[in-house]
PDB file of N, CA and C in Angstrom:
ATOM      1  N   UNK A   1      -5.191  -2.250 -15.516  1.00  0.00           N
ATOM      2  CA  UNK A   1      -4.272  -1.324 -14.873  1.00  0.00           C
ATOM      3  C   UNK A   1      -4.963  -0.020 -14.517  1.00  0.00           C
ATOM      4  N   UNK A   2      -5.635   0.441 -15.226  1.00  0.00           N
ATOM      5  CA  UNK A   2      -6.846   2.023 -14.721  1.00  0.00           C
ATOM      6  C   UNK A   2      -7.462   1.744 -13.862  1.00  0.00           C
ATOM      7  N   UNK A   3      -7.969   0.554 -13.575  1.00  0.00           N
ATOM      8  CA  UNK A   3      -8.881   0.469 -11.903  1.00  0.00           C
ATOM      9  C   UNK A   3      -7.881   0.774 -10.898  1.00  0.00           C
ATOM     10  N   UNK A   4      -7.134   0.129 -11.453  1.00  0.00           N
ATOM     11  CA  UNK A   4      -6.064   0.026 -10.193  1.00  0.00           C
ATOM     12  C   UNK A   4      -5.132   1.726  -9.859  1.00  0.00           C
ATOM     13  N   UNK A   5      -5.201   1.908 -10.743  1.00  0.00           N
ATOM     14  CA  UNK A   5      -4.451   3.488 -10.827  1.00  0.00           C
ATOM     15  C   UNK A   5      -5.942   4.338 -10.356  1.00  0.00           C
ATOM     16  N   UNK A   6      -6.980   4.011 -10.604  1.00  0.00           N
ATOM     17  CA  UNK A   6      -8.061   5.051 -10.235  1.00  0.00           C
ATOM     18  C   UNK A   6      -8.781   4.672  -9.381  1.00  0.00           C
ATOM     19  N   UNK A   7      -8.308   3.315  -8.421  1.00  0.00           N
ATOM     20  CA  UNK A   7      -9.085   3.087  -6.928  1.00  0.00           C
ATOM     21  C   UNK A   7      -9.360   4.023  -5.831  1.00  0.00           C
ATOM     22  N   UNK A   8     -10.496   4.317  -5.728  1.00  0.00           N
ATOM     23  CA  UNK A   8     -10.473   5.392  -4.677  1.00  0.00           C
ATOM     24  C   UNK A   8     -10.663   6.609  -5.203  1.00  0.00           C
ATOM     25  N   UNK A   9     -10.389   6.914  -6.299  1.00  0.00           N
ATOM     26  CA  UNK A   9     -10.428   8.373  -6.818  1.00  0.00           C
ATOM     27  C   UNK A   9     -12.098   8.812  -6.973  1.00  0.00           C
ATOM     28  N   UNK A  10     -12.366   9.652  -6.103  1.00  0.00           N
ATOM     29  CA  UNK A  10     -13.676  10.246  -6.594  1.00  0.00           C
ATOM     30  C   UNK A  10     -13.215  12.025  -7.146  1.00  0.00           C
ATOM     31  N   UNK A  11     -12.434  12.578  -7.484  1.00  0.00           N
ATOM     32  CA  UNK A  11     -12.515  13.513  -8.232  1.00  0.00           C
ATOM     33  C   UNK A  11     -10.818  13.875  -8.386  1.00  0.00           C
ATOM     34  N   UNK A  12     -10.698  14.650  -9.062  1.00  0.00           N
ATOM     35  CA  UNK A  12      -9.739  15.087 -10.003  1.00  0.00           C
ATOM     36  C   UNK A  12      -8.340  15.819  -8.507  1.00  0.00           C
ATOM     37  N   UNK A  13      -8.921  15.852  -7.742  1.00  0.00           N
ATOM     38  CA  UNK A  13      -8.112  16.118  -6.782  1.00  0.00           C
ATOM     39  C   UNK A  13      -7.371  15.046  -6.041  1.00  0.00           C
ATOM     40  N   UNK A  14      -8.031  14.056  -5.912  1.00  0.00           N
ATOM     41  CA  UNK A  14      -7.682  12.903  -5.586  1.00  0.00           C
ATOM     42  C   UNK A  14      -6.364  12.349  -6.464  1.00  0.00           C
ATOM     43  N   UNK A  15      -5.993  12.949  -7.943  1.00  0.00           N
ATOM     44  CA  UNK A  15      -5.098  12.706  -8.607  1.00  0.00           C
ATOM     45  C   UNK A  15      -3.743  13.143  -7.989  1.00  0.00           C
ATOM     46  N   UNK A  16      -3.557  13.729  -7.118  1.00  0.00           N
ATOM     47  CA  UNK A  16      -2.517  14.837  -6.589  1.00  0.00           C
ATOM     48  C   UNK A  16      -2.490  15.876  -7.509  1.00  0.00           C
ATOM     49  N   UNK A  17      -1.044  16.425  -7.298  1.00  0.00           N
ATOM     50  CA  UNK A  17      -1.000  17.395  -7.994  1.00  0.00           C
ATOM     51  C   UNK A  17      -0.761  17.476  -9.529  1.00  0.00           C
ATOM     52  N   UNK A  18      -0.904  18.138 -10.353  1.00  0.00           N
ATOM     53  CA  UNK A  18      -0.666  17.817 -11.732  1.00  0.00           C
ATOM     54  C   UNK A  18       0.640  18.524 -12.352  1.00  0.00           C
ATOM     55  N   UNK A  19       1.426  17.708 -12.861  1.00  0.00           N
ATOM     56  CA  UNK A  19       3.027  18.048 -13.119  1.00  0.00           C
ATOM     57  C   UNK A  19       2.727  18.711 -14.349  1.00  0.00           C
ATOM     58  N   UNK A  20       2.064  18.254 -15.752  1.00  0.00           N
ATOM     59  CA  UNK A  20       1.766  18.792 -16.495  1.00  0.00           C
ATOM     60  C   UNK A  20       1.437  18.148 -17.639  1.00  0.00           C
ATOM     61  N   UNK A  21       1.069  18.260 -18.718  1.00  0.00           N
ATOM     62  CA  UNK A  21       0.600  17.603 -19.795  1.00  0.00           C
ATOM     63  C   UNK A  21      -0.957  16.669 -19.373  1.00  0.00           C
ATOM     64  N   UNK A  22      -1.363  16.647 -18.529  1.00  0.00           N
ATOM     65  CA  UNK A  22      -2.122  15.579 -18.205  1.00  0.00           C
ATOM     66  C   UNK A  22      -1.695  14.328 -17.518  1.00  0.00           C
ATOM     67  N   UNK A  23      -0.908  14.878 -16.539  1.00  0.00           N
ATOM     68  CA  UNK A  23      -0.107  13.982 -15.798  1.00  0.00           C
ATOM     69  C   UNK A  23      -0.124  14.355 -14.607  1.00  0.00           C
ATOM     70  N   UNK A  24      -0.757  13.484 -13.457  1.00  0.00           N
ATOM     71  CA  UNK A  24      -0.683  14.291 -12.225  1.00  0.00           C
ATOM     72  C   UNK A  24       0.306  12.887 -11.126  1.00  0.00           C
ATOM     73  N   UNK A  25       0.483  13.628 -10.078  1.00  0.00           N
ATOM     74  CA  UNK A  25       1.437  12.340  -9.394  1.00  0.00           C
ATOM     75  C   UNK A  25       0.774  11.212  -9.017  1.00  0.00           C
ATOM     76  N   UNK A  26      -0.320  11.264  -9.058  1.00  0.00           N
ATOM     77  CA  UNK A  26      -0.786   9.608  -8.078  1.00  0.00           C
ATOM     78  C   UNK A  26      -0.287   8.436  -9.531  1.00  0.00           C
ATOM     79  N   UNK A  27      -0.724   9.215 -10.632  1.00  0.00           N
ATOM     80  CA  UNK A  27      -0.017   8.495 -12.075  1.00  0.00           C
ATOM     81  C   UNK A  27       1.531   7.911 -11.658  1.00  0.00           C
ATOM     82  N   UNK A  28       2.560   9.029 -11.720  1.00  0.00           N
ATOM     83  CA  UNK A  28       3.836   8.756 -11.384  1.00  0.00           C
ATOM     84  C   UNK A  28       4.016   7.726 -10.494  1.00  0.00           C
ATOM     85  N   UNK A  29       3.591   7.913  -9.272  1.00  0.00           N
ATOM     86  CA  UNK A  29       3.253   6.842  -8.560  1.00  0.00           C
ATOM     87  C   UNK A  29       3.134   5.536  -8.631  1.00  0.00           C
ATOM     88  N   UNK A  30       1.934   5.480  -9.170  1.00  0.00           N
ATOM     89  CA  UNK A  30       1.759   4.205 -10.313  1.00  0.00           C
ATOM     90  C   UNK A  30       2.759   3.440 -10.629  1.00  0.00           C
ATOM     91  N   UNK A  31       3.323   4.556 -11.620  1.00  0.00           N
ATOM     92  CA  UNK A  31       4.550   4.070 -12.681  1.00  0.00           C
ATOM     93  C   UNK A  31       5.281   3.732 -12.009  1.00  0.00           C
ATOM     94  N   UNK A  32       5.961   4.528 -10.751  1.00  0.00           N
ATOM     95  CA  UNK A  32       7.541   4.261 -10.310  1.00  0.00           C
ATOM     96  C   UNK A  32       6.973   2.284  -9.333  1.00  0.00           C
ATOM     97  N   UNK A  33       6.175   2.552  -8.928  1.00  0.00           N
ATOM     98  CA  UNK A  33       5.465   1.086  -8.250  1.00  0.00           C
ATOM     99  C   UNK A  33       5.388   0.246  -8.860  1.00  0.00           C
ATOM    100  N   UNK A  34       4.519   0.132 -10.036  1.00  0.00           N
ATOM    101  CA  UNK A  34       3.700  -0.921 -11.070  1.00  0.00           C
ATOM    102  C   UNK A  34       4.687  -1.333 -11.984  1.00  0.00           C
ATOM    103  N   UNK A  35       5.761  -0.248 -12.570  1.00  0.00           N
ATOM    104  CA  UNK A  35       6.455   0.023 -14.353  1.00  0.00           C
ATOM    105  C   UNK A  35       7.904   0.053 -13.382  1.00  0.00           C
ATOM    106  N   UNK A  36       8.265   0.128 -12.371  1.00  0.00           N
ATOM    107  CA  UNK A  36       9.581   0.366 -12.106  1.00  0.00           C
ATOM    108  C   UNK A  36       9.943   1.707 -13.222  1.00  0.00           C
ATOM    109  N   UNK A  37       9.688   2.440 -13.126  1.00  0.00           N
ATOM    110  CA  UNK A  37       9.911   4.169 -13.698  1.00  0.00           C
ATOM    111  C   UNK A  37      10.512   4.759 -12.808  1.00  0.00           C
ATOM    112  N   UNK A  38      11.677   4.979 -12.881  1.00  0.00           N
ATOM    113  CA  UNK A  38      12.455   5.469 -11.954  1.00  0.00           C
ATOM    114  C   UNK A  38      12.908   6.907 -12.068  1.00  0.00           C
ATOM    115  N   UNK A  39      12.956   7.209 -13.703  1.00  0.00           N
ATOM    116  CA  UNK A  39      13.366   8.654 -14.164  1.00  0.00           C
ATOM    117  C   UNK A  39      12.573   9.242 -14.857  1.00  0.00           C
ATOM    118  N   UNK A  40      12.481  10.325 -15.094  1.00  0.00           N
ATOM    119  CA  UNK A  40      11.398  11.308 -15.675  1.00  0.00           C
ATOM    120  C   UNK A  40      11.311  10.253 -17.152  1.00  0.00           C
ATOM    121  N   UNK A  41      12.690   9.975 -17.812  1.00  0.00           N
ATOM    122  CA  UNK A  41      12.276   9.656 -19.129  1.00  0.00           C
ATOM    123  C   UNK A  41      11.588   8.242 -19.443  1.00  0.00           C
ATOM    124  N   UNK A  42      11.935   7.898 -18.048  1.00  0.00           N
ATOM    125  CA  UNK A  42      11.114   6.263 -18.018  1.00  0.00           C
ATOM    126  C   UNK A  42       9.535   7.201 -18.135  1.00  0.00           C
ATOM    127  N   UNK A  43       8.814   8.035 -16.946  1.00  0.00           N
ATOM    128  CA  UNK A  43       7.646   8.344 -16.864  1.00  0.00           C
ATOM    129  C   UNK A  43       7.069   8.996 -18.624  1.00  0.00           C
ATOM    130  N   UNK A  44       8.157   9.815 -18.915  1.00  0.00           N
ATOM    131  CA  UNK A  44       7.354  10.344 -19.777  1.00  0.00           C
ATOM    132  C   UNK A  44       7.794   9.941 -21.536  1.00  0.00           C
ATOM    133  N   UNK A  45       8.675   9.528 -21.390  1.00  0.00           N
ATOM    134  CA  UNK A  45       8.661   8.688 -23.141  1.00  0.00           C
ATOM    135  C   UNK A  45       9.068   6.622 -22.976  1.00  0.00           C
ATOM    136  N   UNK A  46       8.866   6.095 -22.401  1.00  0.00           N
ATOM    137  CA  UNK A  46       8.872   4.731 -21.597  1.00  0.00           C
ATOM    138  C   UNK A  46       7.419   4.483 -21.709  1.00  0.00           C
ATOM    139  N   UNK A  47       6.945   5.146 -20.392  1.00  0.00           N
ATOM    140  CA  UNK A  47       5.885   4.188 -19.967  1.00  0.00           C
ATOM    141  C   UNK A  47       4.487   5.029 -20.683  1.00  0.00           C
ATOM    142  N   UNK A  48       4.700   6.084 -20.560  1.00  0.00           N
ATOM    143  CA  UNK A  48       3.616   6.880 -21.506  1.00  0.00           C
ATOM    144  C   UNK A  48       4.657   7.580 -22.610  1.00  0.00           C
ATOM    145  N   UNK A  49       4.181   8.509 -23.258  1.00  0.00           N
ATOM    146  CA  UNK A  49       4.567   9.284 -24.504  1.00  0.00           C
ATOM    147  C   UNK A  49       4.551  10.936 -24.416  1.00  0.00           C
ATOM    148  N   UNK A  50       4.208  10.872 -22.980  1.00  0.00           N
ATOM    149  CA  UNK A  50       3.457  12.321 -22.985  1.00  0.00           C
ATOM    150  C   UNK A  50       4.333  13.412 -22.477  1.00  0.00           C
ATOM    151  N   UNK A  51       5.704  12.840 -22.803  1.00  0.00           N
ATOM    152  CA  UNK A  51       7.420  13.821 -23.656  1.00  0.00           C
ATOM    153  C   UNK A  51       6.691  14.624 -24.495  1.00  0.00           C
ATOM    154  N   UNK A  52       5.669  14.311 -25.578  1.00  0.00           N
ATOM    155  CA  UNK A  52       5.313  14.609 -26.960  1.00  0.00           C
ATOM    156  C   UNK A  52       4.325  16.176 -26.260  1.00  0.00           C
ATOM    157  N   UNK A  53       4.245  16.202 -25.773  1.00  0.00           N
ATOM    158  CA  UNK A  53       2.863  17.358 -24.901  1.00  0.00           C
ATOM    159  C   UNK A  53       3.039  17.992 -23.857  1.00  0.00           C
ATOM    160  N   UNK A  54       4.370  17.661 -23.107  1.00  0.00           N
ATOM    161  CA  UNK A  54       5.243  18.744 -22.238  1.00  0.00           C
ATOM    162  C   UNK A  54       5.902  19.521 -22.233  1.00  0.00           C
ATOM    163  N   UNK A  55       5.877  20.770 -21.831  1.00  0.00           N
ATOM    164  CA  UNK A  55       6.832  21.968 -22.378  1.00  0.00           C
ATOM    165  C   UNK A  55       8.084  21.239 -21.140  1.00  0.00           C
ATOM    166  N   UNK A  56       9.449  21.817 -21.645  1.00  0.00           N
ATOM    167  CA  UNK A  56      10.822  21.374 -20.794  1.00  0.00           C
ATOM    168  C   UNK A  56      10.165  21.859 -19.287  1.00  0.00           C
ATOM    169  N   UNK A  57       9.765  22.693 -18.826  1.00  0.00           N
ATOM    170  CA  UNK A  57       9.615  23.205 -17.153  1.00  0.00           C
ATOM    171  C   UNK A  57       8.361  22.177 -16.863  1.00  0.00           C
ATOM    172  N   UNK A  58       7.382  21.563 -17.619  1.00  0.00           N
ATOM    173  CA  UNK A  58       6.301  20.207 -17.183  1.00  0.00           C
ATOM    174  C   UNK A  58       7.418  19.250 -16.886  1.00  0.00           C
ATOM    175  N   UNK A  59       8.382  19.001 -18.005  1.00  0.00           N
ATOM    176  CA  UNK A  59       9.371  17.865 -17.732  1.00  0.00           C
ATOM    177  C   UNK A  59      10.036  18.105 -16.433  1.00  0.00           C
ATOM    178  N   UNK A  60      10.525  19.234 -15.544  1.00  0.00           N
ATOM    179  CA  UNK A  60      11.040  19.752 -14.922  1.00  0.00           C
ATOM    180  C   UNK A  60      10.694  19.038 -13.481  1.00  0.00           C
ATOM    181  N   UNK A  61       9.217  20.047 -13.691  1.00  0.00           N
ATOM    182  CA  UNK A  61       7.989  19.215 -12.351  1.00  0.00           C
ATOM    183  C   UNK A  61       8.289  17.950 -12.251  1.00  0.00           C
ATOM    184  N   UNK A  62       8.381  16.893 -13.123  1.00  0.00           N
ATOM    185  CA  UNK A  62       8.166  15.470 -12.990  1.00  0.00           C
ATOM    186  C   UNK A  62       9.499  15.348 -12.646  1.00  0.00           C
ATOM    187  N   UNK A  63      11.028  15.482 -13.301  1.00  0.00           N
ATOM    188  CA  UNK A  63      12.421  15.648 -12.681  1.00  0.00           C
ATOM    189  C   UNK A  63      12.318  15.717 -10.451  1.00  0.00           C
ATOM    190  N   UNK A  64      11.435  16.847 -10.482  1.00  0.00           N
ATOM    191  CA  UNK A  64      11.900  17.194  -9.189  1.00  0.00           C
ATOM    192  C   UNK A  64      10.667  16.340  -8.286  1.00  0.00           C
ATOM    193  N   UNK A  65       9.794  15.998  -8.790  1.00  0.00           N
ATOM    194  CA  UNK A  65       8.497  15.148  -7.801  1.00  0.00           C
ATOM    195  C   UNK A  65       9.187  14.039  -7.788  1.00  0.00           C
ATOM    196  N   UNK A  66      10.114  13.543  -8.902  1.00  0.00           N
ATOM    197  CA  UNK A  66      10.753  11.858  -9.014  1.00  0.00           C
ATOM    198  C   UNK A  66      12.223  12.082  -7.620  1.00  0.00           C
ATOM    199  N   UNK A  67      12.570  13.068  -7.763  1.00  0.00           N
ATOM    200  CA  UNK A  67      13.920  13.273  -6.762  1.00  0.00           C
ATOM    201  C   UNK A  67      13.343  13.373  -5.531  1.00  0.00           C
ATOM    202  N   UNK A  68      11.957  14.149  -5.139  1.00  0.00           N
ATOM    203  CA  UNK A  68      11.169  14.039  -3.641  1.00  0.00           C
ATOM    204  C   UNK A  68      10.953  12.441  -3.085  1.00  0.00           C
ATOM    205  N   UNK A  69      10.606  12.298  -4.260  1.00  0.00           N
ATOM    206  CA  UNK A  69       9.676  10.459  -3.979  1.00  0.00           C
ATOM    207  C   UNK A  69      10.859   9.798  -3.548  1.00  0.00           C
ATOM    208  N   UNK A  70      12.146   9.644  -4.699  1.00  0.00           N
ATOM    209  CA  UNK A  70      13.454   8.980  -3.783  1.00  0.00           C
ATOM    210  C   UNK A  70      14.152   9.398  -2.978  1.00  0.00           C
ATOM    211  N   UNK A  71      14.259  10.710  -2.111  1.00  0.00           N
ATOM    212  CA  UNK A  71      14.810  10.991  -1.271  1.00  0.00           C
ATOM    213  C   UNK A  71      13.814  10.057  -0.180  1.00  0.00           C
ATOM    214  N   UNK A  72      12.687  10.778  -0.114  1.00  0.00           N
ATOM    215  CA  UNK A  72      11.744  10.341   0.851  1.00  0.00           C
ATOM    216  C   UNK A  72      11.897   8.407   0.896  1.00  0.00           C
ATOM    217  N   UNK A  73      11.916   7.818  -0.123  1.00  0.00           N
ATOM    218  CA  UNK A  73      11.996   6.602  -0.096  1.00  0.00           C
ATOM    219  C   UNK A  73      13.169   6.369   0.556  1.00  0.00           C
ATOM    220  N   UNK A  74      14.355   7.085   0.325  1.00  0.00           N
ATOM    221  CA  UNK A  74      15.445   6.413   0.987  1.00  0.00           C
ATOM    222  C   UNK A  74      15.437   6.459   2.698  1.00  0.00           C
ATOM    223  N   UNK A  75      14.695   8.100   2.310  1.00  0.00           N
ATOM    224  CA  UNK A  75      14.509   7.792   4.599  1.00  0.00           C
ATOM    225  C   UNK A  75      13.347   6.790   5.279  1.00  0.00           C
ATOM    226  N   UNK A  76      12.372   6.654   4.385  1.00  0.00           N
ATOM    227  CA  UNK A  76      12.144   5.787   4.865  1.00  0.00           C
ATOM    228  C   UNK A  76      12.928   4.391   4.511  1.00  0.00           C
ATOM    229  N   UNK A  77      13.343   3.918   4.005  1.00  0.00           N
ATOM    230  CA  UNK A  77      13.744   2.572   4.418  1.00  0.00           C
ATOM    231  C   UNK A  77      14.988   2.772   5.098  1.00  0.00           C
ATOM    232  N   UNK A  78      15.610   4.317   5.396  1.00  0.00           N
ATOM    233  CA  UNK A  78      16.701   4.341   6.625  1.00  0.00           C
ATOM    234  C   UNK A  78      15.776   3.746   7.847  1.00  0.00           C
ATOM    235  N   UNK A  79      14.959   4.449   8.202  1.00  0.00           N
ATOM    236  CA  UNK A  79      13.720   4.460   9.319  1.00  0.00           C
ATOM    237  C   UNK A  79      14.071   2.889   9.797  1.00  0.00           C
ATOM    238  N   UNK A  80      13.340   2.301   8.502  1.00  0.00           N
ATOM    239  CA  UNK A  80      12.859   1.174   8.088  1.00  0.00           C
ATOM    240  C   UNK A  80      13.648   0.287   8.743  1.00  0.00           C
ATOM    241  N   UNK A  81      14.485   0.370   8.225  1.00  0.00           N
ATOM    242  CA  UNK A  81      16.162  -0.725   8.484  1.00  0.00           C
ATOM    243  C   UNK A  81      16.959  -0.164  10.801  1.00  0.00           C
ATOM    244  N   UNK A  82      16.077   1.185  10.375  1.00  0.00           N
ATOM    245  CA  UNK A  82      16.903   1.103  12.274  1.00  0.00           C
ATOM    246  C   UNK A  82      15.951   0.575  12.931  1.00  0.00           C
ATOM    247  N   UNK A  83      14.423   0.479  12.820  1.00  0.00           N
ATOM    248  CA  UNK A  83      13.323  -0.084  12.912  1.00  0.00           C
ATOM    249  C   UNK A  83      13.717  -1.682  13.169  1.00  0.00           C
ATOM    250  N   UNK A  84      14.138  -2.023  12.036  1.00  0.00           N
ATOM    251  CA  UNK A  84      14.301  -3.603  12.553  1.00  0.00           C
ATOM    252  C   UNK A  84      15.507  -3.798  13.102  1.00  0.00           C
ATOM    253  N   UNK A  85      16.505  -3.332  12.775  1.00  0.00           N
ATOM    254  CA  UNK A  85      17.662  -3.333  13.771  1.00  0.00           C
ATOM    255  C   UNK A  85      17.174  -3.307  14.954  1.00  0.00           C
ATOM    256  N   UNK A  86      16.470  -2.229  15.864  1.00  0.00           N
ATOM    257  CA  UNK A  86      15.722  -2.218  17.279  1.00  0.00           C
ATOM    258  C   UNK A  86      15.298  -3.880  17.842  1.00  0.00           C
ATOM    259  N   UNK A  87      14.191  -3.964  16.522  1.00  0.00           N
ATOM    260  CA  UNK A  87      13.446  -5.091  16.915  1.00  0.00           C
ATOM    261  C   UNK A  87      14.232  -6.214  17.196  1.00  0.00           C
ATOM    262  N   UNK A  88      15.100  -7.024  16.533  1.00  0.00           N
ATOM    263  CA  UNK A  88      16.379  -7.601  16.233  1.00  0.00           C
ATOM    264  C   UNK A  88      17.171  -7.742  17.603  1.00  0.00           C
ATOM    265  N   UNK A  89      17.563  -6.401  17.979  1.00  0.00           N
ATOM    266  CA  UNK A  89      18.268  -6.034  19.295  1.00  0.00           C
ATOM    267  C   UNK A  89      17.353  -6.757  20.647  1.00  0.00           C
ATOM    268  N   UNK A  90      16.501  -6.575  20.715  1.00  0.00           N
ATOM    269  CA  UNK A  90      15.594  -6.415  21.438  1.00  0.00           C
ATOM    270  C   UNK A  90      15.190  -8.086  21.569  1.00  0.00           C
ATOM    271  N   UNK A  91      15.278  -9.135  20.750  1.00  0.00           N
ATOM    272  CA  UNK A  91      14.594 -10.271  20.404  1.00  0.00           C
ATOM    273  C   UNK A  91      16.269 -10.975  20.850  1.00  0.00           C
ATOM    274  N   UNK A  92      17.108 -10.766  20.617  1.00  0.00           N
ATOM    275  CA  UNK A  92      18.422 -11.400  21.351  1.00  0.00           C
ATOM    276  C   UNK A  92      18.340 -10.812  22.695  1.00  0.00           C
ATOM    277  N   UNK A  93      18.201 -10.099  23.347  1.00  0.00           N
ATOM    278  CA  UNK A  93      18.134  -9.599  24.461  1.00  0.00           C
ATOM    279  C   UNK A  93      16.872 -10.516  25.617  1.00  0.00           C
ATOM    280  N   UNK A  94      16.241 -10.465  24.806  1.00  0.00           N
ATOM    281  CA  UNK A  94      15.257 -11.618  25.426  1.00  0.00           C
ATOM    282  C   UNK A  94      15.090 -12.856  25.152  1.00  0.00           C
ATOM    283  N   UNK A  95      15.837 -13.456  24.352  1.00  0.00           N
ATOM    284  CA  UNK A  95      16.567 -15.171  24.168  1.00  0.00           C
ATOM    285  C   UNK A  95      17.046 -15.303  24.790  1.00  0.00           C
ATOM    286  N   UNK A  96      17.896 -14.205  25.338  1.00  0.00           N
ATOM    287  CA  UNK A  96      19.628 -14.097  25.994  1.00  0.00           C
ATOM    288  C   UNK A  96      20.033 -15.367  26.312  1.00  0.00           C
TER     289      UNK A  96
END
């Protein structure tokens, strides 16, 4: 699972940004993908432990990067879904 979480990474920036404790988002990432981690407490006492080493405003960061990631997820698969609706439209139209 660490290759796979650290493909591509040639330095510490490459991690994104760091929420706190030693936790940066390409991690979260990971989790919400790989672990189905959907809420801060899945990320930080679930799938790691590292609740134990976050002050409440680290927990905070990870709260509000997890609410970006699913907003953003939901527009895209709005996108997503008028996207194939188009295509769809478009493929009866030329059966006709």
């Amino acid at each position: 699972r660490t290759w796979r979480l650290l493909e591509g990474v040639q330095s510490l920036a490459d991690l994104g940004e760091h929420l706190g404790g030693g936790l940066y988002t390409r991690e979260v990432d990971y989790l919400c993908a790989e672990e189905w981690a959907t809420q801060p407490q899945d990320v930080l006492w679930r799938r790691t432990k590292l609740g134990l080493f976050t002050t409440p405003e680290e927990q905070a960061n990870v709260q509000r990067y997890l609410s970006t990631v699913e907003q953003n997820r939901s527009k895209i698969e709005a996108v997503g879904a008028s996207l194939l609706a188009k295509k769809t439209q478009k493929r009866r139209v030329y059966a006709g």
